[in-house]
PDB file of N, CA and C in Angstrom:
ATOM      1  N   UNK A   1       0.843  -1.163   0.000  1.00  0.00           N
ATOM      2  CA  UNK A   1       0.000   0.000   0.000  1.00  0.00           C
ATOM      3  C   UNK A   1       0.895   1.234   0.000  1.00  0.00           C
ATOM      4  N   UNK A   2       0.590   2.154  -0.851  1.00  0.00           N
ATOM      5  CA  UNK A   2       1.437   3.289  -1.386  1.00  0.00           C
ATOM      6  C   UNK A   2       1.035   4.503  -0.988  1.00  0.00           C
ATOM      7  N   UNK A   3       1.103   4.824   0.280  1.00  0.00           N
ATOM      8  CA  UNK A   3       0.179   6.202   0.473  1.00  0.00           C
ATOM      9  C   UNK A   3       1.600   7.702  -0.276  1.00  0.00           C
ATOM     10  N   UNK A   4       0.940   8.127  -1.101  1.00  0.00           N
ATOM     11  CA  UNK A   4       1.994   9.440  -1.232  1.00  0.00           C
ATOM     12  C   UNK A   4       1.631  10.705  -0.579  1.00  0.00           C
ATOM     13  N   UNK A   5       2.026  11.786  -0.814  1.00  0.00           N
ATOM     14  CA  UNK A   5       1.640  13.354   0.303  1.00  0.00           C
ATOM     15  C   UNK A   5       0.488  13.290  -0.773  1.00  0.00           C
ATOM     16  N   UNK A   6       0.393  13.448  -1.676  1.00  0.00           N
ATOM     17  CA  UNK A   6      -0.465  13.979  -2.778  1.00  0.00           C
ATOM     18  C   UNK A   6      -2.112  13.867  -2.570  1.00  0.00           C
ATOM     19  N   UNK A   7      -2.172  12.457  -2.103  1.00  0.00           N
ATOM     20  CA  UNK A   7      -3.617  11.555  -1.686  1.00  0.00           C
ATOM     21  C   UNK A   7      -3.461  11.683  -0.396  1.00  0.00           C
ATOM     22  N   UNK A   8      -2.488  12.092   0.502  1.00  0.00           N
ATOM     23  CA  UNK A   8      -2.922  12.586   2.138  1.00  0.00           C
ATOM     24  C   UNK A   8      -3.361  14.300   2.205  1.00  0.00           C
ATOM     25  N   UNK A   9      -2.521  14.523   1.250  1.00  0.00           N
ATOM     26  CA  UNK A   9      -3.179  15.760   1.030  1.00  0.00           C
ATOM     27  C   UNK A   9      -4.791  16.396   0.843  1.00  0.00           C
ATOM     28  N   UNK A  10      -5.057  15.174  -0.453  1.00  0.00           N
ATOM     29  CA  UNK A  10      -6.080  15.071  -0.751  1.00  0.00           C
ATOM     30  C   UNK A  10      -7.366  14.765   0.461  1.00  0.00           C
ATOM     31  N   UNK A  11      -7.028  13.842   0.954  1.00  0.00           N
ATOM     32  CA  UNK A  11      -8.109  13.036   2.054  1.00  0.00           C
ATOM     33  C   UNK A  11      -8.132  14.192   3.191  1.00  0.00           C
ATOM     34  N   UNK A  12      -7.006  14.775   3.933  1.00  0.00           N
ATOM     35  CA  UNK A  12      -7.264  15.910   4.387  1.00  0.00           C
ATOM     36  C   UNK A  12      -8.177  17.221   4.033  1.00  0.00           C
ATOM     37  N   UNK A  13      -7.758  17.588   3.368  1.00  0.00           N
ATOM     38  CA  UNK A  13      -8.640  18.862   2.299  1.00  0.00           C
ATOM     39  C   UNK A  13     -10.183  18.276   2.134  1.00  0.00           C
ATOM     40  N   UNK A  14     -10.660  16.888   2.295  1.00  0.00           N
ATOM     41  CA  UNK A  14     -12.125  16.383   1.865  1.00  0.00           C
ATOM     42  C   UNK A  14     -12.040  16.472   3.444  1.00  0.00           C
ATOM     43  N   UNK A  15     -11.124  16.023   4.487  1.00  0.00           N
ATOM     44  CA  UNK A  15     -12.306  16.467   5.454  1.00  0.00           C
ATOM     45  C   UNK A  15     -12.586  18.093   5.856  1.00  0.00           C
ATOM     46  N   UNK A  16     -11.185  18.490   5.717  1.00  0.00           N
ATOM     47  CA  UNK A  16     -11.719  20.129   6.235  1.00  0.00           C
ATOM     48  C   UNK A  16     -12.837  20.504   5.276  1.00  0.00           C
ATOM     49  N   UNK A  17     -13.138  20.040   4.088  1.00  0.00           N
ATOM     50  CA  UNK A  17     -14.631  20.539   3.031  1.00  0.00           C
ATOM     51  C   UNK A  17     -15.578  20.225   3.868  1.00  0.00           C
ATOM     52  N   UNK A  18     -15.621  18.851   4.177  1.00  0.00           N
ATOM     53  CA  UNK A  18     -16.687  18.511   4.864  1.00  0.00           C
ATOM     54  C   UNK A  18     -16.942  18.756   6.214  1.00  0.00           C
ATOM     55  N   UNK A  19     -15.674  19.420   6.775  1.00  0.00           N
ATOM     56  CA  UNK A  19     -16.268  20.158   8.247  1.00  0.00           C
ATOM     57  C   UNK A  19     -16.961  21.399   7.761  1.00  0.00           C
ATOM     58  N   UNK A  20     -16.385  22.284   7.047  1.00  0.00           N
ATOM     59  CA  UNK A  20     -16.524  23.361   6.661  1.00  0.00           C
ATOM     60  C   UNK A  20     -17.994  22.921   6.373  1.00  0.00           C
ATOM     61  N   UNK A  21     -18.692  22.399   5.854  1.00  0.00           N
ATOM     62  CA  UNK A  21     -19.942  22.010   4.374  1.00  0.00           C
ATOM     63  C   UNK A  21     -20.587  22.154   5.995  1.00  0.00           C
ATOM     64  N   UNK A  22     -20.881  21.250   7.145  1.00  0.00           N
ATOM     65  CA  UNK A  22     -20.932  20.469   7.937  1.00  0.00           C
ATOM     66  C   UNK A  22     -21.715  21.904   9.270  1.00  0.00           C
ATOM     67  N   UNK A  23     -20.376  22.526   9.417  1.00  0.00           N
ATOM     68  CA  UNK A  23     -20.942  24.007   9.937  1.00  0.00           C
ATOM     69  C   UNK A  23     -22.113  24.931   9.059  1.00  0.00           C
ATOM     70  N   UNK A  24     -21.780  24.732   7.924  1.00  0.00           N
ATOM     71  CA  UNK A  24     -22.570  25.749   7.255  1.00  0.00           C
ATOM     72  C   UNK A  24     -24.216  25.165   6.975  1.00  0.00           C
ATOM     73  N   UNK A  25     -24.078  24.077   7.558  1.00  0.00           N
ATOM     74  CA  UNK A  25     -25.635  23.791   7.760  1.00  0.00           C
ATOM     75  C   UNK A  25     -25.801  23.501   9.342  1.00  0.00           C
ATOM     76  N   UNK A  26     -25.271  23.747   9.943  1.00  0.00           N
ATOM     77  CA  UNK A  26     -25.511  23.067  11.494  1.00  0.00           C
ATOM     78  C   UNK A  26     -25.917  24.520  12.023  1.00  0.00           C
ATOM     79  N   UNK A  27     -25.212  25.985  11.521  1.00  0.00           N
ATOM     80  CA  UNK A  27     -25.885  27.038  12.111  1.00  0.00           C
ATOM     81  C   UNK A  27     -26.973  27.606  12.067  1.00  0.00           C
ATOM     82  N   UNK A  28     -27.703  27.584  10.136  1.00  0.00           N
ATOM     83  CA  UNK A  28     -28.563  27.997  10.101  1.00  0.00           C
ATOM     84  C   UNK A  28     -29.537  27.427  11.159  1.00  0.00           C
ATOM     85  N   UNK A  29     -29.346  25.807  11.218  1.00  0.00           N
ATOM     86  CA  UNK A  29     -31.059  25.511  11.882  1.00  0.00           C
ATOM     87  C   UNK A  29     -30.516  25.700  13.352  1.00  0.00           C
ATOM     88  N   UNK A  30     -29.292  25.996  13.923  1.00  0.00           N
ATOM     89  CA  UNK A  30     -29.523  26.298  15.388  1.00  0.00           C
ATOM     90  C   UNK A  30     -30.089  28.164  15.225  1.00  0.00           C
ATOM     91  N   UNK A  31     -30.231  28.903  14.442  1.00  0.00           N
ATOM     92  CA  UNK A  31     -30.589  30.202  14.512  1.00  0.00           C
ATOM     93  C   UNK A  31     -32.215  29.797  14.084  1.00  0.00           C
ATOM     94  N   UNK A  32     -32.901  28.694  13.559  1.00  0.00           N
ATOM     95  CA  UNK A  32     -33.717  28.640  13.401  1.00  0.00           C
ATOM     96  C   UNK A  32     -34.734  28.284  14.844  1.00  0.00           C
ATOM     97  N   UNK A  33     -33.917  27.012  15.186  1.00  0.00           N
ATOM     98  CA  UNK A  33     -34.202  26.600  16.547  1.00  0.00           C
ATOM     99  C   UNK A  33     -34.633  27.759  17.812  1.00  0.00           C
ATOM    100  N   UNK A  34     -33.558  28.707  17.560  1.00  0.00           N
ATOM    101  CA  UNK A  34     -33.411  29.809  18.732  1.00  0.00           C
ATOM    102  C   UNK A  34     -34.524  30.477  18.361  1.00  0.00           C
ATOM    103  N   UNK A  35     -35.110  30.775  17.259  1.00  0.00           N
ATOM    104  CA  UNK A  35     -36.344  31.676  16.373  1.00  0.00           C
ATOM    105  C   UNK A  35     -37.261  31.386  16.770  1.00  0.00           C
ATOM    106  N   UNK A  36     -37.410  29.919  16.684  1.00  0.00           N
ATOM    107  CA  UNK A  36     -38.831  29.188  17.298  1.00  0.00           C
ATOM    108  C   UNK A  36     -39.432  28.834  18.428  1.00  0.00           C
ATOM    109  N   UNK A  37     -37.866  28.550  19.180  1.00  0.00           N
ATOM    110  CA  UNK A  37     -38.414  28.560  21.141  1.00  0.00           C
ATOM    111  C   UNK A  37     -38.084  30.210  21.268  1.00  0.00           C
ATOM    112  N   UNK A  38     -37.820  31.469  20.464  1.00  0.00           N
ATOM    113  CA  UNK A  38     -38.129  32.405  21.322  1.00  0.00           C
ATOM    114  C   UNK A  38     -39.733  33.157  20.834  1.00  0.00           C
ATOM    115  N   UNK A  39     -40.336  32.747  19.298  1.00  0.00           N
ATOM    116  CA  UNK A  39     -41.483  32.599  18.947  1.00  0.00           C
ATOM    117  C   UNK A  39     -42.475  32.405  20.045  1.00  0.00           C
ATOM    118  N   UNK A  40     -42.098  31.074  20.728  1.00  0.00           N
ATOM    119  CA  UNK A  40     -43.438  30.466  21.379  1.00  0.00           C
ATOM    120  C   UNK A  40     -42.996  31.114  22.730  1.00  0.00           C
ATOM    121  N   UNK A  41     -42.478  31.534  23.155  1.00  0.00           N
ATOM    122  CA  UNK A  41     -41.632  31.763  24.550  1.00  0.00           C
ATOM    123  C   UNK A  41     -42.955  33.624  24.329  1.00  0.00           C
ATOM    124  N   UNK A  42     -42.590  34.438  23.151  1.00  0.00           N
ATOM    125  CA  UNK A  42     -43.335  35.519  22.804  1.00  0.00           C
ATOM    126  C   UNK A  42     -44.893  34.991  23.327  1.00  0.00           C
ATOM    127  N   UNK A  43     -45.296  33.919  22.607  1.00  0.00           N
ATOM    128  CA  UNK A  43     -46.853  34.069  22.321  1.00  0.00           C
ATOM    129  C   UNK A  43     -47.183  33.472  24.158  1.00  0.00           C
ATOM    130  N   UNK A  44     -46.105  33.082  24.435  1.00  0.00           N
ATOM    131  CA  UNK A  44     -46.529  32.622  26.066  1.00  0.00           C
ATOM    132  C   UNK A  44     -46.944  34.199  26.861  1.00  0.00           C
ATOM    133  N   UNK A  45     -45.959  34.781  26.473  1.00  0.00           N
ATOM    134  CA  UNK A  45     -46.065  36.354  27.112  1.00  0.00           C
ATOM    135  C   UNK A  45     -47.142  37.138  26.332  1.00  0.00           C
ATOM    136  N   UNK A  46     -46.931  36.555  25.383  1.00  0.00           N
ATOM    137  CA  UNK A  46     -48.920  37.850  25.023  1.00  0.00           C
ATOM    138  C   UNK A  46     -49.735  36.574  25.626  1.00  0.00           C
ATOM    139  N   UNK A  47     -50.020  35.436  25.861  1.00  0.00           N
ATOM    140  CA  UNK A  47     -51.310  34.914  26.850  1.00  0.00           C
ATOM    141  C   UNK A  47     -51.158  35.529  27.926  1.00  0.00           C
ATOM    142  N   UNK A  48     -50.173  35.861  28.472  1.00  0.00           N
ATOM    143  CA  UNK A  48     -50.116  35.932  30.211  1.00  0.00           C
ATOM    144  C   UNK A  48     -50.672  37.778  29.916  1.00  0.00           C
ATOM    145  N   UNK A  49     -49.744  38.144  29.055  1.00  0.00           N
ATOM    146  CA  UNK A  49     -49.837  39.685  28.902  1.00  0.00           C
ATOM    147  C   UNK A  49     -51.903  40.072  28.866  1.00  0.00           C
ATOM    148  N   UNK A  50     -52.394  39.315  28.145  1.00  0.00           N
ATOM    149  CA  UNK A  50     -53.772  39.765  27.362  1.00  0.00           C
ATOM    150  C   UNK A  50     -54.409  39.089  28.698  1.00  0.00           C
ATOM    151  N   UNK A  51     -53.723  37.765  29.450  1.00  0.00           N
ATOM    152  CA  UNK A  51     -55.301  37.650  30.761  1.00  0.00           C
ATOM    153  C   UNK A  51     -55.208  39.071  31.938  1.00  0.00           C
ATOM    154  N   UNK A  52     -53.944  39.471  32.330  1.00  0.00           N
ATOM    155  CA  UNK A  52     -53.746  40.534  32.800  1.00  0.00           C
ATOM    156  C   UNK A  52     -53.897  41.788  32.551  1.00  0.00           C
ATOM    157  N   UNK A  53     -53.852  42.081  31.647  1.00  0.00           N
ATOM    158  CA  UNK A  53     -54.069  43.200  30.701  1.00  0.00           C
ATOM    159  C   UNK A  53     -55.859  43.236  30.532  1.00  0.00           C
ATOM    160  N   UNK A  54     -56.347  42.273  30.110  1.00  0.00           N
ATOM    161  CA  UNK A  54     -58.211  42.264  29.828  1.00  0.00           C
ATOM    162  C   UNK A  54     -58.418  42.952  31.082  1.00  0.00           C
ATOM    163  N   UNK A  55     -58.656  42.859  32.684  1.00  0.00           N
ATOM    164  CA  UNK A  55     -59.080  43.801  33.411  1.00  0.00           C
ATOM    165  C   UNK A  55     -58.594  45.371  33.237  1.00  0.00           C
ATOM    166  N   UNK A  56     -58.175  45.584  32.561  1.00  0.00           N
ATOM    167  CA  UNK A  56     -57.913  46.996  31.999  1.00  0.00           C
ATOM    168  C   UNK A  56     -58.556  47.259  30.508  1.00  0.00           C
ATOM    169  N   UNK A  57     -59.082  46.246  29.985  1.00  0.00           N
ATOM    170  CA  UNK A  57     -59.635  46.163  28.254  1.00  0.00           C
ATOM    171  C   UNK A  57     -58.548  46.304  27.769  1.00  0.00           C
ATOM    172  N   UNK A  58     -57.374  46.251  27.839  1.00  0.00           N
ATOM    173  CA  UNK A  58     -56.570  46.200  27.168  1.00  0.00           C
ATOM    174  C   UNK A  58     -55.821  44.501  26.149  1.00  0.00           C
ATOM    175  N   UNK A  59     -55.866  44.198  24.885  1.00  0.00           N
ATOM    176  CA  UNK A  59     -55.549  43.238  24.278  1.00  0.00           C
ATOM    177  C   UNK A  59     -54.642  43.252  23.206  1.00  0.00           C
ATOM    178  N   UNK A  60     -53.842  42.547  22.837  1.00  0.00           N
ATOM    179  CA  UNK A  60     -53.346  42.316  22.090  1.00  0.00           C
ATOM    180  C   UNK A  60     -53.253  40.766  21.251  1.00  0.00           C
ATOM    181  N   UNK A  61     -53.579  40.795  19.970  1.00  0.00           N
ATOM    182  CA  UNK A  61     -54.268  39.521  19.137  1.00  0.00           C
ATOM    183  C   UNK A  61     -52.796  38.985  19.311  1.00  0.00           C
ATOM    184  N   UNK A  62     -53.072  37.450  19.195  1.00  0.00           N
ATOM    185  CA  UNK A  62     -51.677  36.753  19.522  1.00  0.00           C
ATOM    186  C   UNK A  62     -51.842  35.867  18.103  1.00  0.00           C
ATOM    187  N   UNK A  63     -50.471  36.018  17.115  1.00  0.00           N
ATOM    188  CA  UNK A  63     -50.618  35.422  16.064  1.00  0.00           C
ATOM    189  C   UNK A  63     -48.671  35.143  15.831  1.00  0.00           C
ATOM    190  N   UNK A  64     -48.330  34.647  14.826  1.00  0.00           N
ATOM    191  CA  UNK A  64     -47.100  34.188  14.297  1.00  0.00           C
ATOM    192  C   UNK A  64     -46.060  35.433  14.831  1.00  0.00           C
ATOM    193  N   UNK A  65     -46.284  36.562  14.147  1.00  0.00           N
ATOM    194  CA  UNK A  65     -45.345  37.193  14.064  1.00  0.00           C
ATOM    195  C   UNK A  65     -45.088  38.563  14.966  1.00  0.00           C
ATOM    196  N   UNK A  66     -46.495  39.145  16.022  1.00  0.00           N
ATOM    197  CA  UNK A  66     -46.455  39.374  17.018  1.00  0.00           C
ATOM    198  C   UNK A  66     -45.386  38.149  17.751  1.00  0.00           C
ATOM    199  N   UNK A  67     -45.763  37.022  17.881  1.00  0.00           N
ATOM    200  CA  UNK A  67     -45.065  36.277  19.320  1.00  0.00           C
ATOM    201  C   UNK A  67     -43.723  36.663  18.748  1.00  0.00           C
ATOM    202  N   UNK A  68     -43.359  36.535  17.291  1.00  0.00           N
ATOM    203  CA  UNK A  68     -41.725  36.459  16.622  1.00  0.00           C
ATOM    204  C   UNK A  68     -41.354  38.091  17.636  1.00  0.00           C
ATOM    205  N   UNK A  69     -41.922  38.900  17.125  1.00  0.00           N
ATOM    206  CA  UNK A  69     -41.761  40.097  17.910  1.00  0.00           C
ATOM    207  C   UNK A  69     -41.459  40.206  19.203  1.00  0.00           C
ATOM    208  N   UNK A  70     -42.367  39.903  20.033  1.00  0.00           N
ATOM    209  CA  UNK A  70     -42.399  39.870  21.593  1.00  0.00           C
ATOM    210  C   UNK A  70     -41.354  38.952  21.478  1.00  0.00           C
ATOM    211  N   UNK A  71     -41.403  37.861  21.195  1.00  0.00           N
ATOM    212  CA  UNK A  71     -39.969  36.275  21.634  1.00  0.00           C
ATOM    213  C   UNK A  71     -38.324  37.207  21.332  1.00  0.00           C
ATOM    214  N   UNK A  72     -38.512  37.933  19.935  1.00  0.00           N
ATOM    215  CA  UNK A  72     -37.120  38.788  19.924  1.00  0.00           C
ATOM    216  C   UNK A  72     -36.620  39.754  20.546  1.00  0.00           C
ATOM    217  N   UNK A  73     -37.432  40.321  20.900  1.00  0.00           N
ATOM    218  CA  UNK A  73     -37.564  41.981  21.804  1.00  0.00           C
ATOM    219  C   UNK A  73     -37.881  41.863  23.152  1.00  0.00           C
ATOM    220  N   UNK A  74     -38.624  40.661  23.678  1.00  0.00           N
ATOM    221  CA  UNK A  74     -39.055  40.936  25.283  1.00  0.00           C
ATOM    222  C   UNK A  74     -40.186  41.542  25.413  1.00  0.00           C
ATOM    223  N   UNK A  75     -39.811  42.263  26.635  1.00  0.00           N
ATOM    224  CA  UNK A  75     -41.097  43.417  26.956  1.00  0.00           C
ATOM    225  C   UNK A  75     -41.330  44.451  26.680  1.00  0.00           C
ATOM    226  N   UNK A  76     -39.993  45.185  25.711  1.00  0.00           N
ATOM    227  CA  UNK A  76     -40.055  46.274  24.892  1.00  0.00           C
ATOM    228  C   UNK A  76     -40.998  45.924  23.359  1.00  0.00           C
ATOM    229  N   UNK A  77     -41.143  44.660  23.482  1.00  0.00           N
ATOM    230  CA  UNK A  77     -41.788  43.893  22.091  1.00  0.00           C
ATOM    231  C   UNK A  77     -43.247  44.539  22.742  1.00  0.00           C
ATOM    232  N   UNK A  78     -43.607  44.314  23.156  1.00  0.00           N
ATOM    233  CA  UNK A  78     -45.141  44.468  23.923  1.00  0.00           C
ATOM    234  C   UNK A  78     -45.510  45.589  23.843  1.00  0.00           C
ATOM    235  N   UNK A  79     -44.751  46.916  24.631  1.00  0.00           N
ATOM    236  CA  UNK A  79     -45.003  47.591  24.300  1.00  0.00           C
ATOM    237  C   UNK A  79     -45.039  48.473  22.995  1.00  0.00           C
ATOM    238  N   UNK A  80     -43.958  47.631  22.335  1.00  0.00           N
ATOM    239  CA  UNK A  80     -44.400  48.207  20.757  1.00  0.00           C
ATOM    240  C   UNK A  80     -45.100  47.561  20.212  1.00  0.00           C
ATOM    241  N   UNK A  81     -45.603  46.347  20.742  1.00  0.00           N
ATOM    242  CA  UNK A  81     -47.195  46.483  19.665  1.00  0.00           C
ATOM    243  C   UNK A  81     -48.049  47.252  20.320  1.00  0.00           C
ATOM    244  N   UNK A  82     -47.917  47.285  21.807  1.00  0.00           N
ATOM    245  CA  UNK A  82     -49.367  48.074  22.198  1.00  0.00           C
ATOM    246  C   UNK A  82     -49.252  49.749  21.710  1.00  0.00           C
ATOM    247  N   UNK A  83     -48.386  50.687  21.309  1.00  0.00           N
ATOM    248  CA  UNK A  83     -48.205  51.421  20.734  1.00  0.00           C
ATOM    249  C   UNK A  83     -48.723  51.490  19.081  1.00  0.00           C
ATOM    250  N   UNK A  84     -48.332  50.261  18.690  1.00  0.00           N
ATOM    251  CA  UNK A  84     -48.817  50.387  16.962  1.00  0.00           C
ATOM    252  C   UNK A  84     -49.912  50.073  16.950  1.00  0.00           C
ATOM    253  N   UNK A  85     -50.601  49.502  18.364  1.00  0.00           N
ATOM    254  CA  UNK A  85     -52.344  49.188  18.169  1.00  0.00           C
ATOM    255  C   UNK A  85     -52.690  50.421  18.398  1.00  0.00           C
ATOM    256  N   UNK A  86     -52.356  51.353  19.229  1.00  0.00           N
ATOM    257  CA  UNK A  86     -52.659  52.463  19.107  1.00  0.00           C
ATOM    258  C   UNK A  86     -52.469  53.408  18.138  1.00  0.00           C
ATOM    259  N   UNK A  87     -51.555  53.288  17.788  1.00  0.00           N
ATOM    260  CA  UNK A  87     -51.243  54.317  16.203  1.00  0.00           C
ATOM    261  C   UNK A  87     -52.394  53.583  15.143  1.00  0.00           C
ATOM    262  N   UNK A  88     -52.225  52.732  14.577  1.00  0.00           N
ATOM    263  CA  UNK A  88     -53.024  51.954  13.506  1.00  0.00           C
ATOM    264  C   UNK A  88     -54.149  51.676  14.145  1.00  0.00           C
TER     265      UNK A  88
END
């Protein structure tokens, strides 16, 4: 068996491709992952927000991209929708 630099070279370089290849899909879906538990993590806080909030009549509709909002922003999320319900 004849290993030369040429084909160690080679077999090296296929794995750093394939680490490289390897990361470049392993981040997107952990930024996706983080998107979606902070999504539902949002729409948890507009339920809690809207049963607390109703003794004041105050509501906010809980849908996809409100929670994306509130889940990215927090409680500054909240209050900027309750601001744009008021503007709009």
């Amino acid at each position: 068996m004849d290993l030369s630099v040429a084909s160690l070279l080679a077999f090296l370089a296929g794995l750093v491709a394939l680490y490289i290849i390897g990361l470049l899909l392993v981040i997107p879906l952990k930024f996706l992952i983080k998107l979606l538990i902070n999504a539902i993590m949002g729409g948890v806080l507009l339920f809690v927000f809207n049963i607390i909030a109703g003794f004041f009549g105050l509501n906010i509709i809980i849908n996809p991209f409100n929670a994306l909002i509130v889940g990215i922003l927090g409680v500054p999320g909240v209050i900027l929708l309750l601001i744009l319900k008021f503007i709009l």
